[in-house]
PDB file of N, CA and C in Angstrom:
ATOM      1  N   UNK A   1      91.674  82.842 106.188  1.00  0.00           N
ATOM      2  CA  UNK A   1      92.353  84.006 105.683  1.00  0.00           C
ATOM      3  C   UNK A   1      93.828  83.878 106.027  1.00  0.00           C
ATOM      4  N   UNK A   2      94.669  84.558 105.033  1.00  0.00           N
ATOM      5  CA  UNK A   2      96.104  83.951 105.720  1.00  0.00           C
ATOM      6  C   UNK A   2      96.850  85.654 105.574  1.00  0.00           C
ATOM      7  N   UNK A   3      96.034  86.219 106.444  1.00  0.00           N
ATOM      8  CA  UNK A   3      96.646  87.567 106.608  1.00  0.00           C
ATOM      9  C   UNK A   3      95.673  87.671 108.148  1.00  0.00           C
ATOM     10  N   UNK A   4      96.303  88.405 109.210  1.00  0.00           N
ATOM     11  CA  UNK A   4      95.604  89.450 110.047  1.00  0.00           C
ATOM     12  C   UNK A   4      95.463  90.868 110.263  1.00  0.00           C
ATOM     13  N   UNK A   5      94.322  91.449 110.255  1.00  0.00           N
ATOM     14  CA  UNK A   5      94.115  92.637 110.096  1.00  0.00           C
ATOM     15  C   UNK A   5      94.856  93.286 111.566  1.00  0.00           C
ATOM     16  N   UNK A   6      96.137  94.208 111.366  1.00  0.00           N
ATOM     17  CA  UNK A   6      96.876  94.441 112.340  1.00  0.00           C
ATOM     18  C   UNK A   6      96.539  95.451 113.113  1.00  0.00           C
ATOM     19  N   UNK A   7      95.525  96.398 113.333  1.00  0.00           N
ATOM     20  CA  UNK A   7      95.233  97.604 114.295  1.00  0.00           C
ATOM     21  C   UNK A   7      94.822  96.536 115.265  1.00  0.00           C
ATOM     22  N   UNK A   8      95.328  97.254 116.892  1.00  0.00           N
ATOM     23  CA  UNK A   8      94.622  96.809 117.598  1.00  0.00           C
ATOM     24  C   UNK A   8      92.438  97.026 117.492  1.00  0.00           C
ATOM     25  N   UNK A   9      92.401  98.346 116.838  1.00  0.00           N
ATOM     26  CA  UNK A   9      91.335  98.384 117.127  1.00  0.00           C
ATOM     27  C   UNK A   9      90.544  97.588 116.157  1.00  0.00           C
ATOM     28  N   UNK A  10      90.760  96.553 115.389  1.00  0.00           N
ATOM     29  CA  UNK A  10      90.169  95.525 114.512  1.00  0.00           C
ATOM     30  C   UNK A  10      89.660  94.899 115.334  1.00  0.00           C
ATOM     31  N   UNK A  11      88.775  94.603 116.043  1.00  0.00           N
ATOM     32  CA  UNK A  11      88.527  93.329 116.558  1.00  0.00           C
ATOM     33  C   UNK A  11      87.105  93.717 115.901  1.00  0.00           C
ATOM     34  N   UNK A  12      85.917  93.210 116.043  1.00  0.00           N
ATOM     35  CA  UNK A  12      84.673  92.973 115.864  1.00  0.00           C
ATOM     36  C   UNK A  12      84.062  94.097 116.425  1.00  0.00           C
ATOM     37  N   UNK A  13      84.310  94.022 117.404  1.00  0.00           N
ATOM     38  CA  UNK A  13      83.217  94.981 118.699  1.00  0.00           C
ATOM     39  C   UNK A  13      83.780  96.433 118.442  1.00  0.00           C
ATOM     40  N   UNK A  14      85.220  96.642 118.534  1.00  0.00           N
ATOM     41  CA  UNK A  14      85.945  97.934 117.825  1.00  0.00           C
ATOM     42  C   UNK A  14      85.500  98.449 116.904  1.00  0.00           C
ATOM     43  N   UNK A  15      85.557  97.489 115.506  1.00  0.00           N
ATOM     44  CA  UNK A  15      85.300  98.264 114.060  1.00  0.00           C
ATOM     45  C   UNK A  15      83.990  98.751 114.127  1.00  0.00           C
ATOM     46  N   UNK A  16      83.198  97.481 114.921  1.00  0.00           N
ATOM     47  CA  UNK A  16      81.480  98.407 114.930  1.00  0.00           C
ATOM     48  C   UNK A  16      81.549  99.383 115.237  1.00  0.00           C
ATOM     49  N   UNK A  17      81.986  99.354 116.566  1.00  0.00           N
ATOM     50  CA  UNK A  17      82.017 101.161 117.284  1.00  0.00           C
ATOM     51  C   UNK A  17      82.365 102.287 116.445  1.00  0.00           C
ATOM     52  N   UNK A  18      83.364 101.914 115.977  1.00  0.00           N
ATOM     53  CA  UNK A  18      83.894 102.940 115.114  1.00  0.00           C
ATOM     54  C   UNK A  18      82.940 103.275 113.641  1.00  0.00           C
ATOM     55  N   UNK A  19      82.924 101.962 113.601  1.00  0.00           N
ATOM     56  CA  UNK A  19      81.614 102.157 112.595  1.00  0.00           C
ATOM     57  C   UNK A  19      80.660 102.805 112.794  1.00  0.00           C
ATOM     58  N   UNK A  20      79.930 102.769 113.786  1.00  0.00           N
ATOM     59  CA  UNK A  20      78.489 103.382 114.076  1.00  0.00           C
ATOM     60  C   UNK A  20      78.972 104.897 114.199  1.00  0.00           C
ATOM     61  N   UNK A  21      80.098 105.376 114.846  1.00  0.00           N
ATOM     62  CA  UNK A  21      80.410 106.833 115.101  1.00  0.00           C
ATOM     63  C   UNK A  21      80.705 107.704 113.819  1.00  0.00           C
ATOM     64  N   UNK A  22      81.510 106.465 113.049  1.00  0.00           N
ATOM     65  CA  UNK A  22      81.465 107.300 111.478  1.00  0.00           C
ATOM     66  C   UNK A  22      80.750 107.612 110.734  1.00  0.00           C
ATOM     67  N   UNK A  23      79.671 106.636 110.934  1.00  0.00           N
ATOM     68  CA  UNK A  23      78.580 106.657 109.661  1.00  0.00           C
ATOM     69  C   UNK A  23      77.227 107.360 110.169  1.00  0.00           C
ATOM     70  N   UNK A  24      77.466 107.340 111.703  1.00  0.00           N
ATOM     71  CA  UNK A  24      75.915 108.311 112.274  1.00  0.00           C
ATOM     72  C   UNK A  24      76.534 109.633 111.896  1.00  0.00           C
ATOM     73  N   UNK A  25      77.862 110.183 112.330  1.00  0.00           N
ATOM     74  CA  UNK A  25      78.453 111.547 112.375  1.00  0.00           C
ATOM     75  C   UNK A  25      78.573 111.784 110.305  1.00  0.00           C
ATOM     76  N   UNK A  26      78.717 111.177 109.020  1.00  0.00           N
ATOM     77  CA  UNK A  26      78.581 110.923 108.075  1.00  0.00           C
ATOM     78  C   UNK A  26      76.978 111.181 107.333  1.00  0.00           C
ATOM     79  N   UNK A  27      76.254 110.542 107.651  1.00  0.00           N
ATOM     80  CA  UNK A  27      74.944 110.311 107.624  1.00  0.00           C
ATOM     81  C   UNK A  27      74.456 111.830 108.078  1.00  0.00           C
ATOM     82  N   UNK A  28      74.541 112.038 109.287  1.00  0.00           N
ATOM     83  CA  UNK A  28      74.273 113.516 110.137  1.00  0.00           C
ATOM     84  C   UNK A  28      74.599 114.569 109.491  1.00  0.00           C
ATOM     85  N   UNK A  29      75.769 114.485 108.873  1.00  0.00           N
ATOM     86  CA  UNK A  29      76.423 115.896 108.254  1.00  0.00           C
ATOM     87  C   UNK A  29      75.846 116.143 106.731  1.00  0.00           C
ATOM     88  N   UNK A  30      75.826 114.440 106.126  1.00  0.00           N
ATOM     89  CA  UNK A  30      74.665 115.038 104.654  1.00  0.00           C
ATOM     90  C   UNK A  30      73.526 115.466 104.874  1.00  0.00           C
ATOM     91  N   UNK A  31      72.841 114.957 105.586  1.00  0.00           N
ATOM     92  CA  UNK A  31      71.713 115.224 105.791  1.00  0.00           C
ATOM     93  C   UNK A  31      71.555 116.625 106.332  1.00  0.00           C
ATOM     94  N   UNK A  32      72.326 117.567 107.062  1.00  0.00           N
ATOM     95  CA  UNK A  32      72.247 118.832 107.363  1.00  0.00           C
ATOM     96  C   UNK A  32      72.775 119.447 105.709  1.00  0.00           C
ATOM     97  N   UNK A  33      73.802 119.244 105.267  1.00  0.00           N
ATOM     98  CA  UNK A  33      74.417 119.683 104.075  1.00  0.00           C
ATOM     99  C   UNK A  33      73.677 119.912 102.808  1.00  0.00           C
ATOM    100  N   UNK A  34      72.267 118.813 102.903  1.00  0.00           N
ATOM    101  CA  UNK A  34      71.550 118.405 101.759  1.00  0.00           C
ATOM    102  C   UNK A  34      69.883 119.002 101.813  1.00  0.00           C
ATOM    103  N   UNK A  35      70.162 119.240 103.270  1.00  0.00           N
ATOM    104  CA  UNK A  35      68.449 119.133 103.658  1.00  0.00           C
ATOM    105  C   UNK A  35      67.512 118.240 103.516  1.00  0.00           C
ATOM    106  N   UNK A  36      68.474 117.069 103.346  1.00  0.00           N
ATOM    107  CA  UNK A  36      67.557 115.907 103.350  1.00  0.00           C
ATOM    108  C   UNK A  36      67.278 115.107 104.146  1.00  0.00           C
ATOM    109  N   UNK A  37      66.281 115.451 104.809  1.00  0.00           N
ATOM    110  CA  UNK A  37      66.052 114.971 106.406  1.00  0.00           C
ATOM    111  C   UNK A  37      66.506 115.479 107.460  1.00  0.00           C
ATOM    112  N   UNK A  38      66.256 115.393 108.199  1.00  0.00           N
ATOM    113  CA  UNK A  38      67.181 115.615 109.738  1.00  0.00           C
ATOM    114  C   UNK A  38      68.111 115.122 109.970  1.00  0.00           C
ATOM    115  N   UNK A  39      69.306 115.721 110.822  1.00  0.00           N
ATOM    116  CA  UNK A  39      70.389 115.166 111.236  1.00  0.00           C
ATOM    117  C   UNK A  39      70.770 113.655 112.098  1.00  0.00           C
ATOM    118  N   UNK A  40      69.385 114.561 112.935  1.00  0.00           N
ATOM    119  CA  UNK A  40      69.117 112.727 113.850  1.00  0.00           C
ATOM    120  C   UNK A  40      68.446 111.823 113.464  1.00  0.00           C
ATOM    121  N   UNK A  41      67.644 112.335 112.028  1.00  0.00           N
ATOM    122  CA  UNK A  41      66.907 110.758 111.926  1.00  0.00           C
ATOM    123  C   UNK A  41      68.170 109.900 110.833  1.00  0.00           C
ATOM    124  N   UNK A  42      69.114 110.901 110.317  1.00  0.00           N
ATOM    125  CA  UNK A  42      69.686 110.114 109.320  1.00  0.00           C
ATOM    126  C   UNK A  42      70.795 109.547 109.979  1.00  0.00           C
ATOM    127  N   UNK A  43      71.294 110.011 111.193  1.00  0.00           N
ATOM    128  CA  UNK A  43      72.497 109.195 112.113  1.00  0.00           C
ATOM    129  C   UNK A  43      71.369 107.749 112.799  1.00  0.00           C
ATOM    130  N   UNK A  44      70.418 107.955 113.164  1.00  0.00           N
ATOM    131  CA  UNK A  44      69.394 106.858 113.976  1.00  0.00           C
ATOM    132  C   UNK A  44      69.531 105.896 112.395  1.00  0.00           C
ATOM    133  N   UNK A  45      69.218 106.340 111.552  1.00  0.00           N
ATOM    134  CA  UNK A  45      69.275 105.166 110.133  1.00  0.00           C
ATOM    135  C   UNK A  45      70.662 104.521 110.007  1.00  0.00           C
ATOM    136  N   UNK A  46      71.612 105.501 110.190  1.00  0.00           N
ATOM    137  CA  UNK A  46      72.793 104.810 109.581  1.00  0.00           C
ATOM    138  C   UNK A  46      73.824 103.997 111.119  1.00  0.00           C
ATOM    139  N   UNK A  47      72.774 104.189 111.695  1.00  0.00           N
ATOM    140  CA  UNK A  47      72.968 103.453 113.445  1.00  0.00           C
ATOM    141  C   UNK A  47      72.363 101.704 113.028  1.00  0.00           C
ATOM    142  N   UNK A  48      71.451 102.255 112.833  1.00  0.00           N
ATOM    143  CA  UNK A  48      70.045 101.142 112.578  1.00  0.00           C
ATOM    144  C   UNK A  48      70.398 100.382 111.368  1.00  0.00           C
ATOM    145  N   UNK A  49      71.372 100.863 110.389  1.00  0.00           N
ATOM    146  CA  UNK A  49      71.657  99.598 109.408  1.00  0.00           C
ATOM    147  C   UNK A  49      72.837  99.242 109.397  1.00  0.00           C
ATOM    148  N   UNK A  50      73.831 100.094 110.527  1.00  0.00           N
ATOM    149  CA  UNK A  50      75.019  99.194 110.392  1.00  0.00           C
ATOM    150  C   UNK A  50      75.110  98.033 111.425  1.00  0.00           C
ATOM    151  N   UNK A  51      74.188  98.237 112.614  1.00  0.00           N
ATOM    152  CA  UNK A  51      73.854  97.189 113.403  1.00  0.00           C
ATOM    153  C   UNK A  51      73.265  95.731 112.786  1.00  0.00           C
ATOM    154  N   UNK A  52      72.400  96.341 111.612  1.00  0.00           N
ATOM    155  CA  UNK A  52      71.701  95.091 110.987  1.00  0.00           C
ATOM    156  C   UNK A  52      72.521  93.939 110.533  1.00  0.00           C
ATOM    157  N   UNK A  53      73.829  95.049 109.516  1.00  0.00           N
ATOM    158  CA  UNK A  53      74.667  94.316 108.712  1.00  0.00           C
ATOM    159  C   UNK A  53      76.175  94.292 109.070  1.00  0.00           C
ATOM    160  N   UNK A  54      76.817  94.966 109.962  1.00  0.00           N
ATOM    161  CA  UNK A  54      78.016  94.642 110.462  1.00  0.00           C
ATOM    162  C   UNK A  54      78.706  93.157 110.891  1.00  0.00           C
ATOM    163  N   UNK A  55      77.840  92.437 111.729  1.00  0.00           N
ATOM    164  CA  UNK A  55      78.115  91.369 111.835  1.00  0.00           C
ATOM    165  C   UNK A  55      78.079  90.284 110.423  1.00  0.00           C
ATOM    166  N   UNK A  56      77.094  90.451 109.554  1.00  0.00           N
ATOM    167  CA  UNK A  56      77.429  89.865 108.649  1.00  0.00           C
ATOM    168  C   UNK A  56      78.741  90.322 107.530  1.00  0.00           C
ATOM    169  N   UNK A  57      78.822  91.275 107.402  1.00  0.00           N
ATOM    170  CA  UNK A  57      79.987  91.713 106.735  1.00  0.00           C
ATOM    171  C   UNK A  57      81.458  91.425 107.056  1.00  0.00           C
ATOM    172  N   UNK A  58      81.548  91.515 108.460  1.00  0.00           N
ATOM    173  CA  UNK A  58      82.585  91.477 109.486  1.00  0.00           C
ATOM    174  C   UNK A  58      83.327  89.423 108.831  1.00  0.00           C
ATOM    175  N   UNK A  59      82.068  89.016 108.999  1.00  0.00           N
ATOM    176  CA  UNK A  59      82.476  87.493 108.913  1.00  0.00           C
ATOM    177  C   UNK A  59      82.722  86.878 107.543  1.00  0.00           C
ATOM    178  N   UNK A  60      82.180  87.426 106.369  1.00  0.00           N
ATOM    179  CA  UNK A  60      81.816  87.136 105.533  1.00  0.00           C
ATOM    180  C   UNK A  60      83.046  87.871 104.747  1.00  0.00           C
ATOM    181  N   UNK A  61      83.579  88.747 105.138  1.00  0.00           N
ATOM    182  CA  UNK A  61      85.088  89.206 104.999  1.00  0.00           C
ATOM    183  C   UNK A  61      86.386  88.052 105.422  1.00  0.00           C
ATOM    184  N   UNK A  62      86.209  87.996 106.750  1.00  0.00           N
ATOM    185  CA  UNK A  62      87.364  87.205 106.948  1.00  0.00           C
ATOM    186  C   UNK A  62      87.177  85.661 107.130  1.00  0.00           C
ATOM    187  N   UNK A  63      85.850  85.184 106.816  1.00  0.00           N
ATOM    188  CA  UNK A  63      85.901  83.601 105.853  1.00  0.00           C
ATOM    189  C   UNK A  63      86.284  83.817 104.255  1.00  0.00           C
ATOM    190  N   UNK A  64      86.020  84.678 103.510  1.00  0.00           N
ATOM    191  CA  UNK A  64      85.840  84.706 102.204  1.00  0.00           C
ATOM    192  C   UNK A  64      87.565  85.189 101.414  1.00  0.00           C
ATOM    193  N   UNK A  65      87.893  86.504 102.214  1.00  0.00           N
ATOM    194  CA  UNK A  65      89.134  86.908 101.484  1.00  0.00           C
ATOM    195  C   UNK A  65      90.622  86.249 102.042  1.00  0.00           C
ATOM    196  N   UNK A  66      91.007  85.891 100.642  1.00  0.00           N
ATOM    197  CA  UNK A  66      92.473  85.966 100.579  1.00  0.00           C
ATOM    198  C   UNK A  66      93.445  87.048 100.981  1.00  0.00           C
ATOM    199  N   UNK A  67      94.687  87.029 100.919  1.00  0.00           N
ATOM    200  CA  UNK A  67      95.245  87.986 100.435  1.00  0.00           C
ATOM    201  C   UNK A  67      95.535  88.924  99.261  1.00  0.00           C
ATOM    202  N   UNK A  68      95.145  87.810  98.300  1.00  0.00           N
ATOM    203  CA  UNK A  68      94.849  88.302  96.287  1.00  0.00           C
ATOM    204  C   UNK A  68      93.301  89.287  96.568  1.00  0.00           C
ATOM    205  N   UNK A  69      92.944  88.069  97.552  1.00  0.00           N
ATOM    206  CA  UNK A  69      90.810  88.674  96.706  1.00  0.00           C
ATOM    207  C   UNK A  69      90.673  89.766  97.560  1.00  0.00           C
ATOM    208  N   UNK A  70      91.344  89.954  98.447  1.00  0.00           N
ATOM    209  CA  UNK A  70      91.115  90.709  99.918  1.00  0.00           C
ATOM    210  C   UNK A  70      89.923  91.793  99.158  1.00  0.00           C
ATOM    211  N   UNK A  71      90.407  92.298  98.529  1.00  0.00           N
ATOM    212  CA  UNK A  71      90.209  94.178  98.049  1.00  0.00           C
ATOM    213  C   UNK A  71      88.515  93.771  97.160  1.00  0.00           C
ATOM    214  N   UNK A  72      88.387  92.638  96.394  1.00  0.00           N
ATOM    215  CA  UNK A  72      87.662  92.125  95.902  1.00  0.00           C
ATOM    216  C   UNK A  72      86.504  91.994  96.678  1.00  0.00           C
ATOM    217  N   UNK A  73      86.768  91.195  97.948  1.00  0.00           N
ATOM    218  CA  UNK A  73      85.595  90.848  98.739  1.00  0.00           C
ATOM    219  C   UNK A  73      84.975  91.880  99.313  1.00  0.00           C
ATOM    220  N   UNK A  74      85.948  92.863  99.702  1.00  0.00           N
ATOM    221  CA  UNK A  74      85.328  93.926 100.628  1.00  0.00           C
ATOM    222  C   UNK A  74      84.429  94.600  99.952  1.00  0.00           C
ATOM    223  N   UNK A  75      84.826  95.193  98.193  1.00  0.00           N
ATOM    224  CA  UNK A  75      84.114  95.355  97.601  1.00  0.00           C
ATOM    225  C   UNK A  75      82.445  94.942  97.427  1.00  0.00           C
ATOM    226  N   UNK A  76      82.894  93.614  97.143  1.00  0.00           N
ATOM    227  CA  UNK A  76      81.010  92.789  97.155  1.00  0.00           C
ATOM    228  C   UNK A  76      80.434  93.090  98.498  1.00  0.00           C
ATOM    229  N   UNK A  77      81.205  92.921  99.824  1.00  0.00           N
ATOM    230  CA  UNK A  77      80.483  93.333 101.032  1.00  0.00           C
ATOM    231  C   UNK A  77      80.007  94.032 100.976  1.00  0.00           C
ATOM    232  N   UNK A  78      80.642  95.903 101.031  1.00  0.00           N
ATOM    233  CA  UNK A  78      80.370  96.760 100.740  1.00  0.00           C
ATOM    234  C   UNK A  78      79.163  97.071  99.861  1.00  0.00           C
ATOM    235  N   UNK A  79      79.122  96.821  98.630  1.00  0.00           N
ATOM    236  CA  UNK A  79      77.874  96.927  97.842  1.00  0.00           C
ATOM    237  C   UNK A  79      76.964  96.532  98.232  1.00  0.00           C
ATOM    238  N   UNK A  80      76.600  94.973  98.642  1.00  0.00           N
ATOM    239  CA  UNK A  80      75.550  94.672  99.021  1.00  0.00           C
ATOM    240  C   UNK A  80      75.149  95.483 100.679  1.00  0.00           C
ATOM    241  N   UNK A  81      76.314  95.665 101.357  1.00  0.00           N
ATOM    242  CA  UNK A  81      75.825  96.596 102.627  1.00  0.00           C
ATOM    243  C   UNK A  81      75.151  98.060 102.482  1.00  0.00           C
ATOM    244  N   UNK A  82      75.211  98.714 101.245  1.00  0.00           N
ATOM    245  CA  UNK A  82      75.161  99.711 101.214  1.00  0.00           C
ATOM    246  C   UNK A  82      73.224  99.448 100.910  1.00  0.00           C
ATOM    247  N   UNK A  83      73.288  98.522  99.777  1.00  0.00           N
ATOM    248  CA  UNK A  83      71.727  98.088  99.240  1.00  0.00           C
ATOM    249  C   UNK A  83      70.849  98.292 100.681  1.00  0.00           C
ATOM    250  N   UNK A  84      71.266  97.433 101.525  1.00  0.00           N
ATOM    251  CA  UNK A  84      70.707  97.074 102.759  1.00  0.00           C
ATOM    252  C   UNK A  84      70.459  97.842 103.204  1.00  0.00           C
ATOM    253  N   UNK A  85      71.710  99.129 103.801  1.00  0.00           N
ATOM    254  CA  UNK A  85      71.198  99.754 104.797  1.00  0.00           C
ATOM    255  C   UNK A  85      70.831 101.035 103.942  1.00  0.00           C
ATOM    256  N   UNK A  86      70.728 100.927 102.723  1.00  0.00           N
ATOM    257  CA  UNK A  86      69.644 102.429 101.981  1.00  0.00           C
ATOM    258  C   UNK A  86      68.370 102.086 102.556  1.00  0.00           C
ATOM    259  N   UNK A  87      67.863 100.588 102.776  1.00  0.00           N
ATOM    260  CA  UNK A  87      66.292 100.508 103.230  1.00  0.00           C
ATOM    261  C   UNK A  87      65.999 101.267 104.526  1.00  0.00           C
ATOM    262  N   UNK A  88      67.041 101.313 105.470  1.00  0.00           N
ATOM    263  CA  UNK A  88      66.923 101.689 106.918  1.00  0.00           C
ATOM    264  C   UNK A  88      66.793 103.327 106.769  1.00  0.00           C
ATOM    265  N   UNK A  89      67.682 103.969 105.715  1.00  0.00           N
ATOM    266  CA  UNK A  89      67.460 106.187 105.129  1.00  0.00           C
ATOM    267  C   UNK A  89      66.254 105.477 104.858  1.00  0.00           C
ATOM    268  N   UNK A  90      65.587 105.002 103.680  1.00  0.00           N
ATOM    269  CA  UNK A  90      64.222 105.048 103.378  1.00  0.00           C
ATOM    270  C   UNK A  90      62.903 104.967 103.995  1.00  0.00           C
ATOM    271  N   UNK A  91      63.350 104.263 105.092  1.00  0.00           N
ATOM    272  CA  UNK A  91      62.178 104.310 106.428  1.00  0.00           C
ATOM    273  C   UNK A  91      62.478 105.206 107.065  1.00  0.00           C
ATOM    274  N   UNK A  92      63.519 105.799 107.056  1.00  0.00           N
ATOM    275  CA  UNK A  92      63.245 106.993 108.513  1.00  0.00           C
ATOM    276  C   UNK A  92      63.777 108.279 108.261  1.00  0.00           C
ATOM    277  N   UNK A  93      64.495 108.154 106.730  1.00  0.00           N
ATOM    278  CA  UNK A  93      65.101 109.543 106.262  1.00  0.00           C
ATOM    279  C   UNK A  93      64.385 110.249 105.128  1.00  0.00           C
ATOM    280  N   UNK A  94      64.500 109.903 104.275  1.00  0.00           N
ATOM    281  CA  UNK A  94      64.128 110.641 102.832  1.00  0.00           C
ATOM    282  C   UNK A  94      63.110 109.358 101.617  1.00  0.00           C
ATOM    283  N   UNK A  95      62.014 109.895 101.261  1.00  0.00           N
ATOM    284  CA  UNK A  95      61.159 109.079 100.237  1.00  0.00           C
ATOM    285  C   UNK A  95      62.376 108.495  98.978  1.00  0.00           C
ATOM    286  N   UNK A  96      62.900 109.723  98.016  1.00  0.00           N
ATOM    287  CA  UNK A  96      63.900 109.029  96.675  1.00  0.00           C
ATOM    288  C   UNK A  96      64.980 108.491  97.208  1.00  0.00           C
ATOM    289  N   UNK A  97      64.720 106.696  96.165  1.00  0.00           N
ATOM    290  CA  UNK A  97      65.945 105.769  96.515  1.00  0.00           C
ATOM    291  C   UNK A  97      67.266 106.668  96.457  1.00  0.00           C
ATOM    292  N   UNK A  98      67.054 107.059  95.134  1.00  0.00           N
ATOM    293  CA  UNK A  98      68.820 107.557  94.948  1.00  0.00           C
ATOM    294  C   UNK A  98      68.993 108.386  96.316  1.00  0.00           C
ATOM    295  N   UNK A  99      68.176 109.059  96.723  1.00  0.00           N
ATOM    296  CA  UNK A  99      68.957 109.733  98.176  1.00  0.00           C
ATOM    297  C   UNK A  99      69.453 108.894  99.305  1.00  0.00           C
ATOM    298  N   UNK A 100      68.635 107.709  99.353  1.00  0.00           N
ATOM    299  CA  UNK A 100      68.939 106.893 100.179  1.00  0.00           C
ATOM    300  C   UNK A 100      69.927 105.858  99.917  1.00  0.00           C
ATOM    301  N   UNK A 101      70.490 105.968  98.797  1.00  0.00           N
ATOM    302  CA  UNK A 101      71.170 104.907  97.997  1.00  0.00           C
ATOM    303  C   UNK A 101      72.529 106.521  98.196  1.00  0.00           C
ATOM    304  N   UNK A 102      72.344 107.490  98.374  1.00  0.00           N
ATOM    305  CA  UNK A 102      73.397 108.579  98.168  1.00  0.00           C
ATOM    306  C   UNK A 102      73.796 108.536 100.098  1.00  0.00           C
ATOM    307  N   UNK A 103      72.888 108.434 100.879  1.00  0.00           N
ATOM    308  CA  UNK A 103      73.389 108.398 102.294  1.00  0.00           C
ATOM    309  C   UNK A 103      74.304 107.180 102.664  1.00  0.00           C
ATOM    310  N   UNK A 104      73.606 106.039 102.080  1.00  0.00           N
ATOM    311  CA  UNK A 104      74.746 104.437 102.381  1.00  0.00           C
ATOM    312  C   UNK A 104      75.718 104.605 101.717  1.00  0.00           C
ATOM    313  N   UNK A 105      75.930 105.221 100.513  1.00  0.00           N
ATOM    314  CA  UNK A 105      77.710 105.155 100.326  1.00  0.00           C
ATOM    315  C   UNK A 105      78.454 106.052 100.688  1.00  0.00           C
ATOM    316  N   UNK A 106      78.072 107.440 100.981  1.00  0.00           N
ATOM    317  CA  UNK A 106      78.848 108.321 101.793  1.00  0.00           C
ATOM    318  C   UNK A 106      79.240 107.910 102.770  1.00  0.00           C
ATOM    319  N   UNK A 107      77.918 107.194 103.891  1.00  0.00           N
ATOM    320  CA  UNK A 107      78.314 106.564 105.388  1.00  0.00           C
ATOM    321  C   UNK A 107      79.106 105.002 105.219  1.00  0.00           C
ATOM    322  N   UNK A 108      78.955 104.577 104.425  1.00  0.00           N
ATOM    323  CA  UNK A 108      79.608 102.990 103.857  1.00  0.00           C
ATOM    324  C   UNK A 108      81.484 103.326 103.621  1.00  0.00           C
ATOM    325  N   UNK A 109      81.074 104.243 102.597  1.00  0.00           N
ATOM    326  CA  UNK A 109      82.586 105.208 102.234  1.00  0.00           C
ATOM    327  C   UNK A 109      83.420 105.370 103.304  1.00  0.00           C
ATOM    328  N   UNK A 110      83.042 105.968 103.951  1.00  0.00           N
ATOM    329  CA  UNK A 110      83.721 106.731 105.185  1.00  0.00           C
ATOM    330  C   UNK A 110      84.666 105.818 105.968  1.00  0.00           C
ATOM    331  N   UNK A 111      83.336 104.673 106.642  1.00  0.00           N
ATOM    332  CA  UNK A 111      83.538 104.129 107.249  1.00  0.00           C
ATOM    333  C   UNK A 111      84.482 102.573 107.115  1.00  0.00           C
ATOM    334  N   UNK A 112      84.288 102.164 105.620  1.00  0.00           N
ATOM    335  CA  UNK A 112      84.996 101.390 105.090  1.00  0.00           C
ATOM    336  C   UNK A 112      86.241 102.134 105.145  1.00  0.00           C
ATOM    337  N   UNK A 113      86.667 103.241 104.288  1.00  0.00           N
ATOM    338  CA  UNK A 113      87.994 103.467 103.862  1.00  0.00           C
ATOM    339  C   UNK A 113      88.665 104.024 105.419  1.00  0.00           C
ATOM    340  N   UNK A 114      88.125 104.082 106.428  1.00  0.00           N
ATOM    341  CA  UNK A 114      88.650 104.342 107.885  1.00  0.00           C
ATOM    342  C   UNK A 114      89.343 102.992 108.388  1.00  0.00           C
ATOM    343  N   UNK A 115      88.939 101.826 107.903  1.00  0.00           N
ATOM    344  CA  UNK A 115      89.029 101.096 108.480  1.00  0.00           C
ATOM    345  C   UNK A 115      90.259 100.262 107.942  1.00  0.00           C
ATOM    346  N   UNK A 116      90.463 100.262 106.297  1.00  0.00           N
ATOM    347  CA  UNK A 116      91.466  99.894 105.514  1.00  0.00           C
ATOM    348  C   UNK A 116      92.640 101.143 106.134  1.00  0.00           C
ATOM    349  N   UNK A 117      92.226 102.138 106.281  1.00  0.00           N
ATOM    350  CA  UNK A 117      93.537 102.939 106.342  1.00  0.00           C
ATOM    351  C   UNK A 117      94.094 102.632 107.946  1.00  0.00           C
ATOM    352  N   UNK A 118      93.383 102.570 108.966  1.00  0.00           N
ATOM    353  CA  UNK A 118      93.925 101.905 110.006  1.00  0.00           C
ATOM    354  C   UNK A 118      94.363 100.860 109.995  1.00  0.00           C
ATOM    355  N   UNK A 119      94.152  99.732 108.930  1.00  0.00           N
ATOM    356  CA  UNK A 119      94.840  98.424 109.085  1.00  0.00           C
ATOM    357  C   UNK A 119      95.951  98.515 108.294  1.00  0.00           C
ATOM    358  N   UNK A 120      96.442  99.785 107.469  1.00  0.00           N
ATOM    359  CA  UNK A 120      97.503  99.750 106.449  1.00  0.00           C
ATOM    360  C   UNK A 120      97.255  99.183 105.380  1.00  0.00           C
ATOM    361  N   UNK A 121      96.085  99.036 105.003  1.00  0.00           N
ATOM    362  CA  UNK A 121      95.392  98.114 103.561  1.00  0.00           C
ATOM    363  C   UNK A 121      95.423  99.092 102.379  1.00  0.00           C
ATOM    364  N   UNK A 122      95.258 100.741 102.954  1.00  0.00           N
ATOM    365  CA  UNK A 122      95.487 101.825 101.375  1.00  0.00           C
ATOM    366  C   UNK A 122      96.679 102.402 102.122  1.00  0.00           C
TER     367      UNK A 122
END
């Protein structure tokens, strides 16, 4: 990659953290908002699939993007992360995909565009 992502809090172990706090507190609040599911089982899901797939995303970002594709890659990450961790709402949150396919991009959302706006990327 011939750019570095400039927040200190970019490192790997950071963005997770931050990750997991956005997307359990994300996850938690639809799920009270929607009545779809419980608060804690849908933060325990969106705990439980960003652990699965963070590390792969994390790497697969900064082997893959340029500075052109940057916005590109995150994109494909993103999508396919969201696929993934709808399976983790579907085991422990709500039976219909689309709900569970509606919890990973709210918590995906969040937590992605937190992370571009701390690095100065939007």
């Amino acid at each position: 990659m011939d750019f570095e992502l400039t927040n200190t809090l970019a490192t790997q172990t950071g963005a997770l953290a931050w990750s997991l706090v956005i997307e359990a507190s994300t996850a938690a609040a639809l799920a009270s908002w929607t009545g779809w599911g419980t608060p804690g089982r849908a933060a325990i899901a969106a705990i439980a699939g960003t652990l699965a797939t963070h590390g792969f995303a994390w790497s697969y970002v900064l082997e893959h993007a340029e500075v052109e594709t940057f916005a590109l890659v995150v994109l494909q990450v993103e999508a396919t992360v969201v696929v993934i961790e709808s399976l983790a709402y579907r085991l422990l949150v709500c039976a219909p995909i689309v709900r569970c396919l509606a919890f990973s991009v709210a918590a995906n959302a969040m937590s992605a565009g937190f992370g571009l706006l701390m690095n100065g990327l939007v």
